[in-house]
N, C-alpha and C. Protein backbone atom coordinates (compact mmCIF):
# COMPACT_ATOMS: atom_id res chain seq x y z
N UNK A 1 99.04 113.20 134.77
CA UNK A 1 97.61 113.08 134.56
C UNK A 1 97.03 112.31 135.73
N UNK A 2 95.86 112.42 136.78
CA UNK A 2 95.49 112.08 137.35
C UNK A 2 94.51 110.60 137.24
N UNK A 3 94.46 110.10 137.46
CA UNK A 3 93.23 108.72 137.19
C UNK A 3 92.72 108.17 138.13
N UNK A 4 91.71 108.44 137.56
CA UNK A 4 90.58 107.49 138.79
C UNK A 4 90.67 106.01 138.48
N UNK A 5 90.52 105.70 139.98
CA UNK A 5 90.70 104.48 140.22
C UNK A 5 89.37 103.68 140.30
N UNK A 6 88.90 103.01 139.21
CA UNK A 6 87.89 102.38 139.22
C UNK A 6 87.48 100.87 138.98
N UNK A 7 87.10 100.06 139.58
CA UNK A 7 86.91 98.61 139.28
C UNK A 7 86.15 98.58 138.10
N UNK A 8 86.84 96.92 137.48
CA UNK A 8 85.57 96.50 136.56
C UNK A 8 84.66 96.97 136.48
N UNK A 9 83.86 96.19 137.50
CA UNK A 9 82.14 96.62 137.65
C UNK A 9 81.85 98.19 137.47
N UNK A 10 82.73 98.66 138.41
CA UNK A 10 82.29 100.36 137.92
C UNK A 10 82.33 100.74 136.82
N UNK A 11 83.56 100.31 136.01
CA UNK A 11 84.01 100.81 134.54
C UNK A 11 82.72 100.51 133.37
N UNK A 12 82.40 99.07 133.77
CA UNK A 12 81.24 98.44 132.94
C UNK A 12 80.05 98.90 133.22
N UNK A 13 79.80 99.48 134.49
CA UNK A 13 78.09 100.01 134.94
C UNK A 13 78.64 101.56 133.84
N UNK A 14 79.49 102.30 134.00
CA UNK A 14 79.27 103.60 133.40
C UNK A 14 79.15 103.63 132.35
N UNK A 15 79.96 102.31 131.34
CA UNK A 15 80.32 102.32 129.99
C UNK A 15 78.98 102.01 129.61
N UNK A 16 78.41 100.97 130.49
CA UNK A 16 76.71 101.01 129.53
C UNK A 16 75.67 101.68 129.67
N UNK A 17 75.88 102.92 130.05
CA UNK A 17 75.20 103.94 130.16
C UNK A 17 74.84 104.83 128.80
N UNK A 18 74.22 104.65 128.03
CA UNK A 18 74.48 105.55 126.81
C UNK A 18 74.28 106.97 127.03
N UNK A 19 73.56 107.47 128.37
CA UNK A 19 72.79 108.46 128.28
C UNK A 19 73.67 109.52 129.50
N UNK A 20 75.22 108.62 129.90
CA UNK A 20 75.96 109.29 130.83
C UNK A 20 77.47 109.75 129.98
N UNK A 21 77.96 110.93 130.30
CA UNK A 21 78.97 111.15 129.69
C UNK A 21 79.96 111.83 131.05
N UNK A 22 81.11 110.60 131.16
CA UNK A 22 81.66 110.48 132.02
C UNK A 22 82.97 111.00 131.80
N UNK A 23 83.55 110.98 130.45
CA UNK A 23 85.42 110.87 130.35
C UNK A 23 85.40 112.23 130.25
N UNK A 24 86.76 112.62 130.91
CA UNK A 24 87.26 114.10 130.57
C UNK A 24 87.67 114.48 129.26
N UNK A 25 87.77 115.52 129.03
CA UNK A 25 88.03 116.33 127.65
C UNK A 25 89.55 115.62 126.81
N UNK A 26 90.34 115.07 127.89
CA UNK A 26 91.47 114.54 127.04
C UNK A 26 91.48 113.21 126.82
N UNK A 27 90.36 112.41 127.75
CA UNK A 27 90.15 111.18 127.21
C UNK A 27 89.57 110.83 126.55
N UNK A 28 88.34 111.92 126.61
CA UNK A 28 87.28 111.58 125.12
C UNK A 28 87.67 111.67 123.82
N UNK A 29 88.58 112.50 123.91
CA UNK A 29 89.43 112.54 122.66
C UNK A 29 90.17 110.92 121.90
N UNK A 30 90.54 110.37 123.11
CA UNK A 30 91.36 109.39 122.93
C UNK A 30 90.05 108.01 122.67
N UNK A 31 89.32 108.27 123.45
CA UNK A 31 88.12 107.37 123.34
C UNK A 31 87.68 107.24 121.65
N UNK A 32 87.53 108.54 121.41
CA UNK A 32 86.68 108.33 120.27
C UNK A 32 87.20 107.62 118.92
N UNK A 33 88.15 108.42 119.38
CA UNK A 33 89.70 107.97 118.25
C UNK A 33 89.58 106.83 118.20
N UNK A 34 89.70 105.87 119.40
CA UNK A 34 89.63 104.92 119.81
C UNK A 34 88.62 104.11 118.98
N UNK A 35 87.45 104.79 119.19
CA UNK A 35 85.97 104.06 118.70
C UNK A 35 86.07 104.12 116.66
N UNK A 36 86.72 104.90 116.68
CA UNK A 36 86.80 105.30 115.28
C UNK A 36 87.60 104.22 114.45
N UNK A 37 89.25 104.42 115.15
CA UNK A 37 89.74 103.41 114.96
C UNK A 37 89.20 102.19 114.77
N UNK A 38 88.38 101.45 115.39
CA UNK A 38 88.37 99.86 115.79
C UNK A 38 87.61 99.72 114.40
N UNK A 39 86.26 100.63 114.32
CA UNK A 39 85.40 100.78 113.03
C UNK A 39 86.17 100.72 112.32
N UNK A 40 87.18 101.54 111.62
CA UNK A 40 87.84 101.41 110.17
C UNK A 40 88.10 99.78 110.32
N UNK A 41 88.65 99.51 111.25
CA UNK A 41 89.55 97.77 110.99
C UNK A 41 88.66 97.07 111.00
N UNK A 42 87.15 96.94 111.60
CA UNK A 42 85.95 96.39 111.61
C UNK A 42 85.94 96.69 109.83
N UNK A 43 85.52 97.69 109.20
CA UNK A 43 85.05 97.53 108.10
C UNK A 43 86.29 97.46 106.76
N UNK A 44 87.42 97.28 107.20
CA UNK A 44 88.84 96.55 106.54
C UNK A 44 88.46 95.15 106.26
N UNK A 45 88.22 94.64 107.40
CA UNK A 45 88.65 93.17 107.83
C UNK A 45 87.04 92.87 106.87
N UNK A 46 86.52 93.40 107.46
CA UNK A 46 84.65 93.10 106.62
C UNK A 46 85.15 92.99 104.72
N UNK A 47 85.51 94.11 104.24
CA UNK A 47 85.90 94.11 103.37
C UNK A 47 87.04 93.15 102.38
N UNK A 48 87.74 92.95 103.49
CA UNK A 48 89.16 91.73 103.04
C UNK A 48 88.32 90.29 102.93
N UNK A 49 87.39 90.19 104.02
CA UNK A 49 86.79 88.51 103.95
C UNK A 49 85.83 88.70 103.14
N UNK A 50 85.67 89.91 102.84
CA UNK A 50 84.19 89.70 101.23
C UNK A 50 85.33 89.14 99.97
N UNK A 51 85.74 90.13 99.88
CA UNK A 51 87.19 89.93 98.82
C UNK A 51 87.24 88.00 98.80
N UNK A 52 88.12 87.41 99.96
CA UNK A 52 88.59 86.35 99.98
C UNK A 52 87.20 85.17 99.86
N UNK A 53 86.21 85.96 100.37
CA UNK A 53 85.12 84.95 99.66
C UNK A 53 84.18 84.83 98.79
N UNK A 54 84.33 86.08 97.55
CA UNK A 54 84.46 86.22 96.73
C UNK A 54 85.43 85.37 95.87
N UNK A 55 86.48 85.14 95.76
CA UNK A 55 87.46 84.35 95.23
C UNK A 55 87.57 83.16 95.69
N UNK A 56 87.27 82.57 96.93
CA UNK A 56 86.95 81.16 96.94
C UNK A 56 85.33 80.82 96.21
N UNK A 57 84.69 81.74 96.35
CA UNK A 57 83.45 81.14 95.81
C UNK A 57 83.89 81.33 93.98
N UNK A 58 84.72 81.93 93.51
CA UNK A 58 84.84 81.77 91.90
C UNK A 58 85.95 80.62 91.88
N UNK A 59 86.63 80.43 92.82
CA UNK A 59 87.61 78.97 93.03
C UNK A 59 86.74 77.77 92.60
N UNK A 60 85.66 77.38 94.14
CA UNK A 60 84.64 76.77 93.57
C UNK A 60 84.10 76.56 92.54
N UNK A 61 83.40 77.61 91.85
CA UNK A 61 82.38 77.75 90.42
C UNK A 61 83.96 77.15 89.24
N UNK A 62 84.89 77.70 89.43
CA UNK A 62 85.76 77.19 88.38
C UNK A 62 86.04 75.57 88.70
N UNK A 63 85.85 75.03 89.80
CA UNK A 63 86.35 74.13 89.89
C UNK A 63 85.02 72.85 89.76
N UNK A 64 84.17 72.89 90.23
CA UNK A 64 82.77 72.79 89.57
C UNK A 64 82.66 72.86 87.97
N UNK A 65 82.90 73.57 87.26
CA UNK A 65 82.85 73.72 86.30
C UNK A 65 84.00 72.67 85.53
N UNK A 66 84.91 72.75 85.83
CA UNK A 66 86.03 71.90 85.29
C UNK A 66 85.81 70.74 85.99
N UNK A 67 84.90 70.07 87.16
CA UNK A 67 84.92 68.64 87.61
C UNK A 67 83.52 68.41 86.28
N UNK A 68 82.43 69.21 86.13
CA UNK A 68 81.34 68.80 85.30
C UNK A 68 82.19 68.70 83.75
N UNK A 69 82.43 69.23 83.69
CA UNK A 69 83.08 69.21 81.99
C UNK A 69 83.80 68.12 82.01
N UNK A 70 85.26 67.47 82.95
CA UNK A 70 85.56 66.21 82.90
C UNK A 70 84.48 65.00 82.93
N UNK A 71 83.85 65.18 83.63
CA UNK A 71 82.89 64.60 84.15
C UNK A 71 81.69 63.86 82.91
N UNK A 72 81.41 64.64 82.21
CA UNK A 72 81.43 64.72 80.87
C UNK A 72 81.82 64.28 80.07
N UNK A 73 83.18 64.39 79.91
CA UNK A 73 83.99 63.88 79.08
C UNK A 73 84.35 61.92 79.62
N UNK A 74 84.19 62.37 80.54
CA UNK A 74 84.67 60.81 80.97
C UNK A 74 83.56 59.53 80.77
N UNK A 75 82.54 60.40 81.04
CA UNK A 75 81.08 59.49 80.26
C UNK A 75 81.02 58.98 78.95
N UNK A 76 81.07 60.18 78.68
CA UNK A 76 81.27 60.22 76.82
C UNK A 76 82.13 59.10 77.14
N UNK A 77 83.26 59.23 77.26
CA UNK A 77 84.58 58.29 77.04
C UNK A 77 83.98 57.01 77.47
N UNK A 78 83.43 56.55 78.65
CA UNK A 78 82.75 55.40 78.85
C UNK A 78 82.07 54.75 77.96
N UNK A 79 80.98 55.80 77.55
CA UNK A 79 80.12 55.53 76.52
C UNK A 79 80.72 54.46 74.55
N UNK A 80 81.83 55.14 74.87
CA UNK A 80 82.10 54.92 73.44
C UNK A 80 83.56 54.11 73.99
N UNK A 81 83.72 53.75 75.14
CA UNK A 81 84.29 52.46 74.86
C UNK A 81 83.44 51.19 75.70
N UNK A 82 82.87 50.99 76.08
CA UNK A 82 81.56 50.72 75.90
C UNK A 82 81.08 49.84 74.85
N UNK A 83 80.77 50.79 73.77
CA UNK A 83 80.05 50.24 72.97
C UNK A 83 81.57 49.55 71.83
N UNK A 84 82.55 50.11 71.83
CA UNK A 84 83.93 49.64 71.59
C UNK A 84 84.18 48.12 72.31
N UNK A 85 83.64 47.85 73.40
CA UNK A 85 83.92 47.04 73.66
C UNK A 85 82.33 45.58 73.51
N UNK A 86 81.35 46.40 73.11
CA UNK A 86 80.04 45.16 72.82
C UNK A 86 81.14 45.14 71.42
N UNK A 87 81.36 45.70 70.28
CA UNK A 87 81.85 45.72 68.99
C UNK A 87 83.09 44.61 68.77
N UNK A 88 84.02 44.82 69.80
CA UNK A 88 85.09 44.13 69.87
C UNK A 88 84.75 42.60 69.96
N UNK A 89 83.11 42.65 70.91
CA UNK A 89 83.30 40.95 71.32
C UNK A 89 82.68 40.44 69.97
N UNK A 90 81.60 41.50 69.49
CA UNK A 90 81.48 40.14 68.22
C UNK A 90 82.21 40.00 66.48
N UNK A 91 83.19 40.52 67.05
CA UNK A 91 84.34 41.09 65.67
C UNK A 91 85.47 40.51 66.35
N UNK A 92 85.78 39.68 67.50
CA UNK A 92 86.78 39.62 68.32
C UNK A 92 87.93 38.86 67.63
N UNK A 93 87.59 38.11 66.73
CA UNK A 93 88.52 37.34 65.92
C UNK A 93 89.25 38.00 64.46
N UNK A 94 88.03 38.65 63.54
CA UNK A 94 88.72 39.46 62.74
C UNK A 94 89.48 40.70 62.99
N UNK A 95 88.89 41.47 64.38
CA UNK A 95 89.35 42.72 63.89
C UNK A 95 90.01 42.92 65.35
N UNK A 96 90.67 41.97 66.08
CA UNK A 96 91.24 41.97 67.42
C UNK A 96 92.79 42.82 67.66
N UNK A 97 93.19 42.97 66.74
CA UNK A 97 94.78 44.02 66.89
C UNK A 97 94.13 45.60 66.40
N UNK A 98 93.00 45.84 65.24
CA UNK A 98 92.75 47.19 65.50
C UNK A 98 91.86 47.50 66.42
N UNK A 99 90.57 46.94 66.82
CA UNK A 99 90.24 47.13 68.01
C UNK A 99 90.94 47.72 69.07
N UNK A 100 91.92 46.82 69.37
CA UNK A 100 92.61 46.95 70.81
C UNK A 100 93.61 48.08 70.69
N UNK A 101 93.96 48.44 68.94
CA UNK A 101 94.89 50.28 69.03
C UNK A 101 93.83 51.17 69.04
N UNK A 102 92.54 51.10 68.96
CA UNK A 102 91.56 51.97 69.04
C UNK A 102 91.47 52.06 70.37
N UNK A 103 91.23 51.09 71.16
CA UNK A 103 90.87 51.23 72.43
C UNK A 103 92.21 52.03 73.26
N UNK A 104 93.18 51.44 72.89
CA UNK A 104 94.51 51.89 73.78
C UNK A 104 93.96 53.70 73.38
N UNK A 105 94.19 53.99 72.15
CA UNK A 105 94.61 54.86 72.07
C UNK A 105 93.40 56.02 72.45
N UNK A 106 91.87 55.36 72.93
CA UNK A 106 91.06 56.01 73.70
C UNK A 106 91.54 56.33 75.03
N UNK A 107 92.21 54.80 75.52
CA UNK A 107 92.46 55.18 76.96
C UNK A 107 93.80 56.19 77.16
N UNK A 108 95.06 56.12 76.19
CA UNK A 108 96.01 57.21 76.02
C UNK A 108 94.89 58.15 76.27
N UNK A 109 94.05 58.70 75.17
CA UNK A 109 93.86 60.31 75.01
C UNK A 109 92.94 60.53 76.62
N UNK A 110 92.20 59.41 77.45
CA UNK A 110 91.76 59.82 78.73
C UNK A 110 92.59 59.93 79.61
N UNK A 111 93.73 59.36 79.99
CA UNK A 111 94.78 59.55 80.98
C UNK A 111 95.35 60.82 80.19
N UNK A 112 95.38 61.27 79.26
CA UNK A 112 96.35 62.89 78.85
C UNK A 112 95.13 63.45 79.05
N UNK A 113 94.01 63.11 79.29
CA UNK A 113 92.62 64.44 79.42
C UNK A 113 92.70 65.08 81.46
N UNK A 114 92.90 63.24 81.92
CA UNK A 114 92.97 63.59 83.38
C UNK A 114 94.25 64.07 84.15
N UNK A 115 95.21 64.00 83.47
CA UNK A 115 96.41 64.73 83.76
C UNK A 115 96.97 66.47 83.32
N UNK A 116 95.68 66.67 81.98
CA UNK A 116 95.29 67.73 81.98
C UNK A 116 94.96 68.29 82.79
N UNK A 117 93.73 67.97 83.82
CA UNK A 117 92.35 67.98 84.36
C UNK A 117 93.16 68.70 85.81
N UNK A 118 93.99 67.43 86.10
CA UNK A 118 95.08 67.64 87.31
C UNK A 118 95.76 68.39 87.38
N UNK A 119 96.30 69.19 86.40
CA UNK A 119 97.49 70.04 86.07
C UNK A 119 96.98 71.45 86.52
N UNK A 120 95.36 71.30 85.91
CA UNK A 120 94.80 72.61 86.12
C UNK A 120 94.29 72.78 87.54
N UNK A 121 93.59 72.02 88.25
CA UNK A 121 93.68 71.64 89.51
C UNK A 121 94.51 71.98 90.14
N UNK A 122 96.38 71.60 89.88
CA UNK A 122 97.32 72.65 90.68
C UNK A 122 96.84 73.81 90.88
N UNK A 123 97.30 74.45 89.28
CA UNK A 123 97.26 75.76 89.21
C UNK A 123 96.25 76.28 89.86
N UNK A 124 95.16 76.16 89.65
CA UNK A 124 93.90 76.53 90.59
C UNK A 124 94.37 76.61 91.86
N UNK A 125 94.73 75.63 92.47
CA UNK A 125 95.27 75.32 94.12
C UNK A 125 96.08 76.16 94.56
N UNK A 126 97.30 76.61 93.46
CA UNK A 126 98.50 77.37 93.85
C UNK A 126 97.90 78.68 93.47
N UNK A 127 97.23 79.25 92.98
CA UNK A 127 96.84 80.52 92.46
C UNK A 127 96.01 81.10 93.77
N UNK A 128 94.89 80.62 93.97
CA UNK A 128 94.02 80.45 95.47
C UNK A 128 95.22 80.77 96.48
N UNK A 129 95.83 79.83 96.83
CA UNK A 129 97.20 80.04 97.82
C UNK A 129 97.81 81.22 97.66
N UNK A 130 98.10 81.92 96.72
CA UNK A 130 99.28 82.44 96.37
C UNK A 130 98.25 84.17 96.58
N UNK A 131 96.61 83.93 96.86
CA UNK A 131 95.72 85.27 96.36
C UNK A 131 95.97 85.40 98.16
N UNK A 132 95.45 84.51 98.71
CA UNK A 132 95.07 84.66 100.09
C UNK A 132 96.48 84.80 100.72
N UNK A 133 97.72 84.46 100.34
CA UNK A 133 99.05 85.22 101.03
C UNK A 133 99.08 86.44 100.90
N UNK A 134 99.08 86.55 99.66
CA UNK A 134 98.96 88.17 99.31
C UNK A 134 98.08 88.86 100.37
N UNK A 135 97.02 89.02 100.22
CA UNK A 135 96.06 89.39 101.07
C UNK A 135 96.28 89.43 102.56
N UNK A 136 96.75 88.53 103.17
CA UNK A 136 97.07 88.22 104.09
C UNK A 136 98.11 89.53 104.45
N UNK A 137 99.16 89.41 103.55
CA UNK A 137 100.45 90.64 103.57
C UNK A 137 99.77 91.61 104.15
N UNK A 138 98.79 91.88 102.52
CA UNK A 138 98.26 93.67 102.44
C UNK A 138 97.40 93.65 103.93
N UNK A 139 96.53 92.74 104.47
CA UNK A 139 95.66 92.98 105.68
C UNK A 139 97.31 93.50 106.71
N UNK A 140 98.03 92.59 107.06
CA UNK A 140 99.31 92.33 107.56
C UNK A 140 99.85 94.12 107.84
N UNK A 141 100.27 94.36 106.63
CA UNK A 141 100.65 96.03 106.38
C UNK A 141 99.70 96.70 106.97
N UNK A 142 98.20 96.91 106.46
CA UNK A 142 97.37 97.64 106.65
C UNK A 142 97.48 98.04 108.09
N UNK A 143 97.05 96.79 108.77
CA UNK A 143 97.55 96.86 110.39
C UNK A 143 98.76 97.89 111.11
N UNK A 144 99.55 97.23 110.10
CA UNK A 144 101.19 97.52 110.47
C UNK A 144 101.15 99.41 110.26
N UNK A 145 100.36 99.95 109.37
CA UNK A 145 100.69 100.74 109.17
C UNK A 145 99.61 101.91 110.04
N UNK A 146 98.29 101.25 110.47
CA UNK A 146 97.70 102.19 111.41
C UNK A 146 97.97 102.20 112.45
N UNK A 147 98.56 101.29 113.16
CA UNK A 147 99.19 100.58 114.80
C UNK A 147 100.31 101.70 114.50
N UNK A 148 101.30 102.36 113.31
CA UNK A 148 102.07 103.25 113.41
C UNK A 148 102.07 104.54 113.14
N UNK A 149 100.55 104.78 112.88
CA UNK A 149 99.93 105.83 112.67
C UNK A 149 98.94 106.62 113.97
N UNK A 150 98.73 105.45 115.05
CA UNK A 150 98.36 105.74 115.93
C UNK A 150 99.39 106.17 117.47
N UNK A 151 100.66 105.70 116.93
CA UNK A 151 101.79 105.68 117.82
C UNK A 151 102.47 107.04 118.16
C-alpha cells in the first residue's frame, strides 16, 4: 500500500476541513470504522458512568437516610436520658440503684443501636465496592472484546 507522507500540520490542516474529502477508498473505510468505533465506546463509557452514578447517588440517599434516622434516634435517646438524669438528681437517694439500671440499660440499647448503625455502614461500603468492581470487569471485557473484534 502506498502512503503519503505527510506532517502534522498537514494532517491537521486537512482533517479540519469538513468540506474536503481526502482519504482513499480503503482508508475511508478504515476511517469510518474508526469514527464509529470510538462513538460506541464514547456512548459505553457515557452509559457505565450514568450507571455508577446512579448507584453512588442511591449509596448516598441510603446513607443519608440511615445517618438522619440514627440521628434521630440518638436525640430521642438524649432527650430521655436527659430528663432521666434531671429525675435521678431529685430522687437521687431513694431510687439511686434503679435509676442507674435504667440508665445503663438505655446506654446498652444505644451502643447495640450504633453498632447496628456501623454494621450497616459496612455492608453499604462493601456492596458499593463490590458494584463498581464488577462494573469495572464488565467495562474491562467490553473493551477486551471489541479491541478483538476489531483485530
Amino acid at each position: 500500500m502506498l502512503g503519503i507522507k505527510l506532517s502534522d500540520v498537514e494532517y491537521d490542516l486537512l482533517n479540519s476541513r469538513k468540506d474536503l474529502h481526502w482519504y482513499c477508498g480503503k482508508c475511508e473505510n478504515k476511517v469510518l470504522k474508526s469514527i464509529h468505533l470510538d462513538k460506541e465506546i464514547e456512548q459505553k463509557l457515557e452509559n457505565f458512568w450514568a450507571k455508577v452514578e446512579d448507584r453512588l447517588a442511591q449509596f448516598n440517599h441510603d446513607v443519608d437516610s440511615v445517618t438522619q434516622s440514627t440521628n434521630a434516634k440518638i436525640q430521642s435517646l438524649e432527650v430521655i436520658l436527659t430528663e432521666m438524669r434531671t429525675d435521678m438528681n431529685k430522687n437521687k437517694h431513694e431510687a439511686y440503684g434503679q435509676e442507674m439500671k435504667a440508665v445503663q440499660a438505655k446506654v446498652d440499647a444505644l451502643n447495640k443501636e450504633l453498632e447496628r448503625v456501623n454494621a450497616r455502614f459496612g455492608e453499604i461500603d462493601v456492596s458499593l465496592q463490590k458494584t463498581v468492581e464488577k462494573q469495572q470487569i464488565n467495562f474491562r471485557d467490553i473493551m477486551k472484546d471489541q479491541l478483538e473484534q476489531e483485530m
